[in-house]
Protein backbone atom coordinates (compact mmCIF):
# COMPACT_ATOMS: atom_id res chain seq x y z
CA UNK A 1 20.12 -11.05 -27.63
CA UNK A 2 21.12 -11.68 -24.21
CA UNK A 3 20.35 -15.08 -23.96
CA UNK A 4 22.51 -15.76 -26.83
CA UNK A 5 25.45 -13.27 -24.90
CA UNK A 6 25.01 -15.42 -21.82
CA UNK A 7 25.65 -18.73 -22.98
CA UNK A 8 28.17 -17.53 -25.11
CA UNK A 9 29.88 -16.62 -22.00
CA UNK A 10 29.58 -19.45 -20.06
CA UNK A 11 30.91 -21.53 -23.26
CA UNK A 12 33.97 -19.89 -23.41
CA UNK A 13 34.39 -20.02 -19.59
CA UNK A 14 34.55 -23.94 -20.15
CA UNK A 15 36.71 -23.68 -23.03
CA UNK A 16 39.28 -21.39 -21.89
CA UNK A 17 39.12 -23.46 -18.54
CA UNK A 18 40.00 -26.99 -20.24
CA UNK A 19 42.50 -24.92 -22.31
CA UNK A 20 44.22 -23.93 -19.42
CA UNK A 21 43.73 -26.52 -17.40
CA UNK A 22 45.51 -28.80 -20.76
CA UNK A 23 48.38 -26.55 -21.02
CA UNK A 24 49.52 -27.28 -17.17
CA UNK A 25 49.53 -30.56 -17.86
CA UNK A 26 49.40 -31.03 -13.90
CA UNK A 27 45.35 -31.39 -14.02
CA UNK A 28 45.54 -33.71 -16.91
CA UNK A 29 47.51 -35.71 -15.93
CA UNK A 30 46.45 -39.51 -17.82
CA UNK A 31 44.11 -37.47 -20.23
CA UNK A 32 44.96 -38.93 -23.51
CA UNK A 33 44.26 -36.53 -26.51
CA UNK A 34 41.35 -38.48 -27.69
CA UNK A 35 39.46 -38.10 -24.85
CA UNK A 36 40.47 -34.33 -24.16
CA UNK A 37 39.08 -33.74 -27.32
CA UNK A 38 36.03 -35.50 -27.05
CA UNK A 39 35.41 -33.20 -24.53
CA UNK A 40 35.37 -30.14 -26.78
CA UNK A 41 33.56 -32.22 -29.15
CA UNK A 42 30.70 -32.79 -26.45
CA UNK A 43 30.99 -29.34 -25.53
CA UNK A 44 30.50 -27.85 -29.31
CA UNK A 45 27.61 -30.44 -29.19
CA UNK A 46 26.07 -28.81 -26.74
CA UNK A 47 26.42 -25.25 -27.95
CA UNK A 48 25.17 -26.42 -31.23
CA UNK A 49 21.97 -27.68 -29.57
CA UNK A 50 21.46 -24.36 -27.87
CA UNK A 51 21.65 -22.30 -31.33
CA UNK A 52 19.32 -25.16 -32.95
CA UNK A 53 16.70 -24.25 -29.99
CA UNK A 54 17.53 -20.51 -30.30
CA UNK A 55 16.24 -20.47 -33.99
CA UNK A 56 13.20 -22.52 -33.26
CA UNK A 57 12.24 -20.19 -30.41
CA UNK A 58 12.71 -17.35 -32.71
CA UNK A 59 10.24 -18.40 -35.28
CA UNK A 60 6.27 -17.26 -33.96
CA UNK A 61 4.20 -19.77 -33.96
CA UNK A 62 0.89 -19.10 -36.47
CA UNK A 63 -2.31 -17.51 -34.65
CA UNK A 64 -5.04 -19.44 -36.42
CA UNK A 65 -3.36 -22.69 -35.86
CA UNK A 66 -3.10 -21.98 -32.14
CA UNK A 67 -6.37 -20.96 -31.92
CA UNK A 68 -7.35 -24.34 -33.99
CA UNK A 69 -5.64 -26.39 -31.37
CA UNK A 70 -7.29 -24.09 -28.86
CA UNK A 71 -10.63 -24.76 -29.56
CA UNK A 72 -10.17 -28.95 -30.47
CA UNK A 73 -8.31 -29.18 -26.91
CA UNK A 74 -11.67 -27.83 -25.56
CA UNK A 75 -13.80 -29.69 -27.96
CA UNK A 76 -11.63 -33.33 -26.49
CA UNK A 77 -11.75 -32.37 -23.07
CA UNK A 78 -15.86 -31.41 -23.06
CA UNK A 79 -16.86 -34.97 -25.71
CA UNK A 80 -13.81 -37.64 -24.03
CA UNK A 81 -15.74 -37.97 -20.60
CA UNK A 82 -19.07 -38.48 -22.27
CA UNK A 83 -18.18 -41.10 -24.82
CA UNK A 84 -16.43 -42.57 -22.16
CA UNK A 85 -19.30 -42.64 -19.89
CA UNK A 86 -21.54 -43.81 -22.51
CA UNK A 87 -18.81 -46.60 -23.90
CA UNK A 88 -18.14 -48.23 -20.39
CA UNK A 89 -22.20 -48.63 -20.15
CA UNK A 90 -22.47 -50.71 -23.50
């Protein structure tokens, strides 16, 4: 899937970046660990999200039930302006 191949890329871009970046020590300079590794821990976060959304997008969404929600949308929009109109005149 190359969705999946491009944000796998651009994940380990980051992480490889803070690795490096961590084992100059020049960059980090006043990082403590905890917070360094709160960063991979938001980052993980992140890429967890992404593969959550992935497997929902994956999944098709049922015909009749679309075509339910088709045909009540229509239904509300056609019937909400004319009980409106007839509720504001009571």
């Amino acid at each position: 899937d190359p969705r999946r191949r491009r944000v796998q890329v651009v994940y380990r871009w980051a992480f490889d970046t803070i690795m490096q970046i961590g084992d100059k020590q020049e960059g980090l300079a006043g990082v403590m660990p905890p917070e360094l590794s709160r960063v991979y821990q938001v980052l993980a976060d992140g890429h967890l999200g992404f593969l959550q959304a992935l497997r929902y997008s994956e999944v098709p969404f049922p015909f009749p039930f679309a075509q339910t929600l088709q045909v009540l949308l229509v239904f509300f929009m056609i019937s909400s302006p004319i009980i409106l109109v007839i509720w504001l005149n009571s």
